[in-house]
Protein backbone atom coordinates (compact mmCIF):
# COMPACT_ATOMS: atom_id res chain seq x y z
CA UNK A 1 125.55 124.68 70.00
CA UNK A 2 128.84 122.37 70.74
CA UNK A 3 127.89 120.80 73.69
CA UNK A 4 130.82 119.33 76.02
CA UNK A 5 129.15 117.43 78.73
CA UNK A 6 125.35 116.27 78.78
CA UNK A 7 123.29 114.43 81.38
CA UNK A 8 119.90 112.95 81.68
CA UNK A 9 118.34 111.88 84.60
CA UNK A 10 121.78 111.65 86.26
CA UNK A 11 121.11 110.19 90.32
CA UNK A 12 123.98 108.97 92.25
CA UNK A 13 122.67 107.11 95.61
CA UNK A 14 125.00 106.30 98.35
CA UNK A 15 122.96 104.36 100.92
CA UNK A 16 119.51 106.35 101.82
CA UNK A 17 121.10 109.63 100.68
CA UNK A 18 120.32 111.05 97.11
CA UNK A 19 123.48 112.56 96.07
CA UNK A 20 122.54 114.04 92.69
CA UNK A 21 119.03 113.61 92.13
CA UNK A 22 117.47 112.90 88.55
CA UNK A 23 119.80 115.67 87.10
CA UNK A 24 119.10 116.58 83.39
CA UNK A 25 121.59 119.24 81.97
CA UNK A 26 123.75 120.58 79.48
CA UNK A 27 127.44 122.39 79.65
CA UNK A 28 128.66 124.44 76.41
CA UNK A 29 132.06 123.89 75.32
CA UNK A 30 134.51 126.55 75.74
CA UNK A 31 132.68 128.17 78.44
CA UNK A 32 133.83 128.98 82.07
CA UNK A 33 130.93 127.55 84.29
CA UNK A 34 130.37 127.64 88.05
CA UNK A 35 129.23 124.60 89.79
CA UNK A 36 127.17 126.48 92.48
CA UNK A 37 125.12 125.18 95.84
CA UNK A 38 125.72 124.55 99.77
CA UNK A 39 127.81 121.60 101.20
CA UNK A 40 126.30 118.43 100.02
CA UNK A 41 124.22 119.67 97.15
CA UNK A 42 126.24 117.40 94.87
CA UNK A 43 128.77 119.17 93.18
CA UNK A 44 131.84 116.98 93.76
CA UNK A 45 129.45 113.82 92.95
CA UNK A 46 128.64 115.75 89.59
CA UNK A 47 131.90 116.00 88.85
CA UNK A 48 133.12 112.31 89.71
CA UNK A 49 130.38 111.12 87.51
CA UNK A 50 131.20 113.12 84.48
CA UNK A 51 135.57 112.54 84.89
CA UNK A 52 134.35 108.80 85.78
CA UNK A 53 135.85 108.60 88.95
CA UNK A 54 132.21 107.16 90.02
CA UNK A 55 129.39 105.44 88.51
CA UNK A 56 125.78 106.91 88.47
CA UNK A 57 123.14 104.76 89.90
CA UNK A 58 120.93 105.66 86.91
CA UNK A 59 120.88 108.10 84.41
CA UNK A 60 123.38 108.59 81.69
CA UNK A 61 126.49 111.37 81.51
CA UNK A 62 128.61 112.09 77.82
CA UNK A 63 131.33 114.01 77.80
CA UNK A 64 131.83 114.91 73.81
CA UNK A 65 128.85 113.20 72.75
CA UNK A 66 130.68 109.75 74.47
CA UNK A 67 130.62 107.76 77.76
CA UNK A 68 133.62 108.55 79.56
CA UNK A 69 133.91 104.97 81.22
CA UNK A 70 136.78 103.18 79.55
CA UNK A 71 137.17 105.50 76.92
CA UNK A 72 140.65 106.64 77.01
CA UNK A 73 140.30 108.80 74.36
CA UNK A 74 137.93 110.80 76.32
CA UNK A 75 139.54 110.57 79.73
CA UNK A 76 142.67 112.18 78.30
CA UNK A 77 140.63 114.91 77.65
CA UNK A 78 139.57 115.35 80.86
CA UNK A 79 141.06 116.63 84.30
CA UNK A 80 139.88 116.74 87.34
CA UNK A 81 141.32 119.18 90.38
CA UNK A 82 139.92 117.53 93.14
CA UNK A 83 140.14 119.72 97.07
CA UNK A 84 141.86 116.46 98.58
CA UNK A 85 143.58 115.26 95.60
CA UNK A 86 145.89 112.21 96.71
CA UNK A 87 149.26 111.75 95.80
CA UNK A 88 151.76 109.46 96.80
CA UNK A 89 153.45 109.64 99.94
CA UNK A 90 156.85 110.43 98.89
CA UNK A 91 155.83 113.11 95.46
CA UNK A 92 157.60 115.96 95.22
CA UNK A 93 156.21 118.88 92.88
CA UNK A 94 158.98 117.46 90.35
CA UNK A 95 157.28 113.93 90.66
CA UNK A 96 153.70 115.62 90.13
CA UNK A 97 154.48 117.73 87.26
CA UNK A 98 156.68 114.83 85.77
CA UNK A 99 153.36 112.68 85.77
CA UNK A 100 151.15 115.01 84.56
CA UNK A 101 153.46 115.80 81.60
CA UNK A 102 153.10 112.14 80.60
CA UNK A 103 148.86 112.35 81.34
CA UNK A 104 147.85 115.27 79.62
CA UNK A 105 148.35 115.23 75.79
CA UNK A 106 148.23 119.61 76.32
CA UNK A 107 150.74 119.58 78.75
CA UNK A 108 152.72 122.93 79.30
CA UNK A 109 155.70 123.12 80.81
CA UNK A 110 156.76 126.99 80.36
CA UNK A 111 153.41 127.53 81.89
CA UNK A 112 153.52 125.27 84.76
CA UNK A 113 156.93 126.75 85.50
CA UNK A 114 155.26 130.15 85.21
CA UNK A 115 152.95 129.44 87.45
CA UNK A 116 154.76 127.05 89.95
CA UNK A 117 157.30 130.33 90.42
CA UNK A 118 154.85 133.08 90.79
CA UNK A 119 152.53 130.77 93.61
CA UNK A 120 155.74 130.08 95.17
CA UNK A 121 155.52 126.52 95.37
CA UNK A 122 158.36 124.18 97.15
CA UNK A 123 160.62 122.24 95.57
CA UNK A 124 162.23 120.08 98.34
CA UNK A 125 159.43 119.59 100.55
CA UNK A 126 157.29 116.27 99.90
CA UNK A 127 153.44 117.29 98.52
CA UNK A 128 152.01 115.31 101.90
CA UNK A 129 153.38 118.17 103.93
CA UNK A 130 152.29 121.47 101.87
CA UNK A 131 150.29 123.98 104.06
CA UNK A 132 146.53 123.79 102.51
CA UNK A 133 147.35 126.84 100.22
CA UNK A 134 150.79 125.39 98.80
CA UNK A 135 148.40 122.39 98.51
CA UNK A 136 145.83 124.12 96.54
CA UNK A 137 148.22 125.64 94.39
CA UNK A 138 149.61 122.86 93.04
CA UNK A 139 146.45 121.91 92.32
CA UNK A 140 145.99 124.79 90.61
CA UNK A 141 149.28 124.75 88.64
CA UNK A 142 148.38 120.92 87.14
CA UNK A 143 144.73 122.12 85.95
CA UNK A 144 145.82 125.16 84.51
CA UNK A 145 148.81 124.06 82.80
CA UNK A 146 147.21 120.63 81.53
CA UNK A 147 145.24 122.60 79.07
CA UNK A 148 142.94 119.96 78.99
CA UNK A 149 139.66 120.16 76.88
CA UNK A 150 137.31 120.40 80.16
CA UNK A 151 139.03 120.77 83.40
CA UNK A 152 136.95 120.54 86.60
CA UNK A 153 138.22 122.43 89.60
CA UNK A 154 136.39 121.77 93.22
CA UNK A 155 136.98 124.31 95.53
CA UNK A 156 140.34 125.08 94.13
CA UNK A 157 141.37 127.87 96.25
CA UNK A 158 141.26 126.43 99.57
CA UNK A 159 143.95 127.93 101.32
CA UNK A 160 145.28 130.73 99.61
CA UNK A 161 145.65 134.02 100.54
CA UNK A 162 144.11 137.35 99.01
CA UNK A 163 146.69 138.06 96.67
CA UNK A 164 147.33 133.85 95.66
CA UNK A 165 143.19 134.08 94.75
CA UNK A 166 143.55 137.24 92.64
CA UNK A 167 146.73 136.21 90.73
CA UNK A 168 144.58 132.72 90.19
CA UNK A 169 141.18 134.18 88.55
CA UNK A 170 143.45 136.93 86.18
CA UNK A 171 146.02 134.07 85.19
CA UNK A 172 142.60 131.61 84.47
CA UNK A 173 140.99 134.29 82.61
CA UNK A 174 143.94 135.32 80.54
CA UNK A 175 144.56 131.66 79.92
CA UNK A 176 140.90 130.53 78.61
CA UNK A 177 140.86 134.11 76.82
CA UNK A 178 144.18 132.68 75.11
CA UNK A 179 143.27 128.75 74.84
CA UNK A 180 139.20 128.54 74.82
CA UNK A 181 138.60 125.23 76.82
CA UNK A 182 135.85 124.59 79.00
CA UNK A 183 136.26 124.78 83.08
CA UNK A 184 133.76 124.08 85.26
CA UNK A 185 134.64 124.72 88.85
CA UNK A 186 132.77 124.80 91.94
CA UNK A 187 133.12 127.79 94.70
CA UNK A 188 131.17 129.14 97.34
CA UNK A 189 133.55 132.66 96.74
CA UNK A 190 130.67 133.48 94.29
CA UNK A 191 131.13 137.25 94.83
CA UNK A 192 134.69 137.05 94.24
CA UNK A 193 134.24 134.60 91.00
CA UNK A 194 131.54 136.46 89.76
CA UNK A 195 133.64 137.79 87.13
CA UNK A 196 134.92 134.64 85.34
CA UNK A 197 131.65 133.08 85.36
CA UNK A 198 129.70 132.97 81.87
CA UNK A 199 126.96 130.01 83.19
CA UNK A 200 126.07 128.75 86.28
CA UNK A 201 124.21 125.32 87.18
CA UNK A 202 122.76 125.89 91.06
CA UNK A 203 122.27 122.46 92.57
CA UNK A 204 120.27 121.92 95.86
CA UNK A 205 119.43 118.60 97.67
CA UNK A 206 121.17 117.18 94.27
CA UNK A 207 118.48 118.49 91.59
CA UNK A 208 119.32 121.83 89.64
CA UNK A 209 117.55 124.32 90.68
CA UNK A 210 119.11 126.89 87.84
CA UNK A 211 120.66 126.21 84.73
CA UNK A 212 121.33 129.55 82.73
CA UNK A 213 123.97 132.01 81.61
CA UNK A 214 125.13 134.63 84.27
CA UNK A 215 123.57 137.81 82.71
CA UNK A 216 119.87 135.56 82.75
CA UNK A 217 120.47 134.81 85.93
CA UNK A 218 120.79 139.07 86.60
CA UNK A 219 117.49 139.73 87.77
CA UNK A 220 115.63 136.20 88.24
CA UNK A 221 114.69 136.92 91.87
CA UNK A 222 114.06 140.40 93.90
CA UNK A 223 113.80 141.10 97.34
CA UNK A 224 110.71 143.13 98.67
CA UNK A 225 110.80 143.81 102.29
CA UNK A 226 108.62 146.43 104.20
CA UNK A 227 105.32 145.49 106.94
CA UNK A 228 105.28 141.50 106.98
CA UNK A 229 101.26 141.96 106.64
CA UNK A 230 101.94 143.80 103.67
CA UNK A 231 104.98 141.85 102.19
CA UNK A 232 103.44 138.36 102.62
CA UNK A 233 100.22 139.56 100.37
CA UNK A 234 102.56 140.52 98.02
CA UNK A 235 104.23 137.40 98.11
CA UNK A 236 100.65 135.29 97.40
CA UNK A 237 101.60 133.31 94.27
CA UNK A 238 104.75 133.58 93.99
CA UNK A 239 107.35 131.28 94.97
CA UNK A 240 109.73 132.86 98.39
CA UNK A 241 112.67 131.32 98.35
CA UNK A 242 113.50 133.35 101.75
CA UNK A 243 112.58 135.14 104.78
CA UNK A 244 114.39 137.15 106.98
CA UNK A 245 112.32 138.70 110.26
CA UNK A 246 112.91 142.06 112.22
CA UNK A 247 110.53 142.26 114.72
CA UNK A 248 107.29 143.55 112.14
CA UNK A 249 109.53 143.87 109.29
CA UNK A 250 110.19 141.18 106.62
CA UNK A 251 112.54 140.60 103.54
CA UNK A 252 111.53 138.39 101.13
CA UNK A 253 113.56 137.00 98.42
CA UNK A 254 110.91 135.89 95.62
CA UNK A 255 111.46 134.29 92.37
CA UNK A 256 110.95 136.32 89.31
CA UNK A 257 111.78 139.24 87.40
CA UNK A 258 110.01 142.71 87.98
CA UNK A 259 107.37 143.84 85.74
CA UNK A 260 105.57 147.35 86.20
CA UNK A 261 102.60 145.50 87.69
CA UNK A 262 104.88 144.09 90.30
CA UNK A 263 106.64 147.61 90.66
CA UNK A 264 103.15 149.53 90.99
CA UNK A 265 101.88 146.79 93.54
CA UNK A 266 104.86 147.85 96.12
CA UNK A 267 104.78 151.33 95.90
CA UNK A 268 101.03 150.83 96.92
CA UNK A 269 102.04 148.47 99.70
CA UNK A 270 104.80 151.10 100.66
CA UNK A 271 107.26 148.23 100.49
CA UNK A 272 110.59 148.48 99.28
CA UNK A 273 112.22 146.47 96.20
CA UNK A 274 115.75 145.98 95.51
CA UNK A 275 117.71 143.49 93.36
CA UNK A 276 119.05 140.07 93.99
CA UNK A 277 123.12 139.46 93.24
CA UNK A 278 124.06 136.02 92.81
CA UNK A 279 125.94 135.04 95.78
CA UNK A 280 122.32 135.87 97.37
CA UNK A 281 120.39 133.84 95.06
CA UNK A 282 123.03 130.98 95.36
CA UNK A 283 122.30 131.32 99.08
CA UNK A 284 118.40 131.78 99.04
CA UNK A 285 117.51 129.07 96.72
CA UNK A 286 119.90 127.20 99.12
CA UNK A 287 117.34 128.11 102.30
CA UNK A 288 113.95 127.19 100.06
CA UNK A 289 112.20 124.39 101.33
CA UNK A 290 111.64 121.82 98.25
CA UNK A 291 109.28 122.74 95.66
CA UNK A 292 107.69 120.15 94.39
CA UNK A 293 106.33 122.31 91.03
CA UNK A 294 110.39 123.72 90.87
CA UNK A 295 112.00 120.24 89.76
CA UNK A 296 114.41 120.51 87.14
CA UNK A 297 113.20 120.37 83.20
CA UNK A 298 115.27 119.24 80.50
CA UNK A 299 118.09 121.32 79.05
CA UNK A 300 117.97 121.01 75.79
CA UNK A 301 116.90 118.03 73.17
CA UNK A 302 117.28 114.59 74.18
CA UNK A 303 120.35 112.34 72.38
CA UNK A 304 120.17 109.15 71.13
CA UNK A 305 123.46 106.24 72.04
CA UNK A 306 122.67 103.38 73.64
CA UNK A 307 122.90 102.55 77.59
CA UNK A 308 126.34 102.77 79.73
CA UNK A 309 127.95 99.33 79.41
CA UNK A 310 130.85 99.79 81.85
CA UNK A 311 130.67 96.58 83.67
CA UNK A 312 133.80 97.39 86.55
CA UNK A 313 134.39 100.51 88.12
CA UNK A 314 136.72 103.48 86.11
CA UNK A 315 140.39 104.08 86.84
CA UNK A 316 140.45 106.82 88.70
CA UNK A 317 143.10 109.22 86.29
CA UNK A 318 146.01 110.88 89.19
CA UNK A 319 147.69 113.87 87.84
């Protein structure tokens, strides 16, 4: 299995707050993957760390097998959409395409024209004052059309309208279809996204919570709900990642797949089961108190190197 970017025991600490938490994972190359978990579960910081925009605390990232820090040949490889990318004050979209043309080794242009026509992006009006979608747009346009090896998109669709969103997951899909690469991008439109994704790493308090291709994830959790008396025995254990009251009623959202014991035990209870889509798991294992049995297990063999030796903070790469 080529792997594109590995982690072990990856925990970024800012102050008293555990940004990513003793995160041990691994991404497939060539694979579209979806960075998935509420506000502050530690996506963006997972993201800086592996494009080396920021340093881990402890732990160890490798992008190719190598440390990003200081490796140029690795950060050329790399971009990184942020959802408040900075530019200066007085860029135009010629000025931001002009620099990523130099950046980006994969750079192209017919694309980026393609695309920079059919989002309707400005030409005269300095980036600074773009609406949020003509903003996130652009964004899209320079992550797209880099064609970079991994390209990391946070939140890149802030903004846009109905139609922008739809022309941007057929136009990624065709593209990857065309030039495998691997994306990882983080959303909170799982429903809508659902689609493009082929793996998904859930993160929660920063620690992964689920690591596994989408069609695993299909049926990892199921919702019983009927009589809370009733519901609650059922639930005895097995781990309820949520609850939702109506008066004597309960749903529970419980993690594990069916089996015909599980199946026979509600129809005795009278309760009803139905399945789990993503977007509701996302959002369940989201409300689930910590579990201190549920901490995240290695992905995967360990690899040998030797420690990070970056010894100053990384350039942060602009596109």
């Amino acid at each position: 299995m080529n792997i594109a970017i590995e982690t072990r025991g990856l925990t970024r600490v800012h102050a008293e707050t555990r940004a990513l938490d003793d995160v041990t994972l691994q991404i497939r190359a060539n694979t579209i993957t979806g960075l998935l978990g509420r506000n502050g579960a530690g996506k963006t910081t997972f993201m800086s760390l592996a494009t080396a925009q920021d340093r881990p605390t402890s732990g160890e990232v490798r992008v190719f097998g190598e440390q990003p820090f200081e490796h140029g040949s690795v950060l050329e490889r790399l971009c990184f959409i942020r959802d408040n990318q900075r530019y200066p004050d007085d860029y135009k979209l010629k000025h931001a395409l002009r620099a990523a043309r130099i950046f980006y080794p994969e750079w192209d242009q017919a694309f980026a024209d393609e695309l920079v026509a059919m989002f309707r992006i400005p030409e005269k009006t300095v980036v600074k004052k773009f609406s949020r979608g003509q903003f996130s747009a652009l964004g899209i346009v320079l992550g797209l059309a880099s064609r970079a090896p991994i390209t990391f998109f946070d939140e890149p669709y802030l903004g846009l309208d109905a139609t922008a969103r739809s022309y941007f997951y057929d136009v990624l899909l065709r593209d990857y279809n065309a030039h495998p690469r691997t994306i990882v991008l983080s959303t909170h439109l799982i429903d809508e996204m659902d689609k493009l994704l082929e793996h998904v790493v859930i993160l929660d308090r920063g620690r992964v919570v689920q690591s596994a291709d989408v069609e695993d994830l299909r049926g990892s959790a199921h919702q019983v709900s009927g009589r809370e008396a009733d519901a609650e025995r059922y639930a005895i254990g097995r781990r309820v990642l949520r609850r939702h009251r109506m008066g004597g009623l309960v749903s529970l959202v419980i993690e594990g797949r069916l089996t015909a014991e599980d199946r026979a035990a509600a129809a005795a209870a009278d309760l009803d089961l139905g399945t789990v889509g993503l977007q509701d798991l996302v959002a369940a294992y989201g409300a689930a108190e910590p579990d201190a049995d549920s901490a995240a297990e290695p992905v995967g063999e360990p690899f040998a190197g030797n420690e990070p030796t970056a010894d100053r903070a990384p350039k942060e790469a602009r596109s």
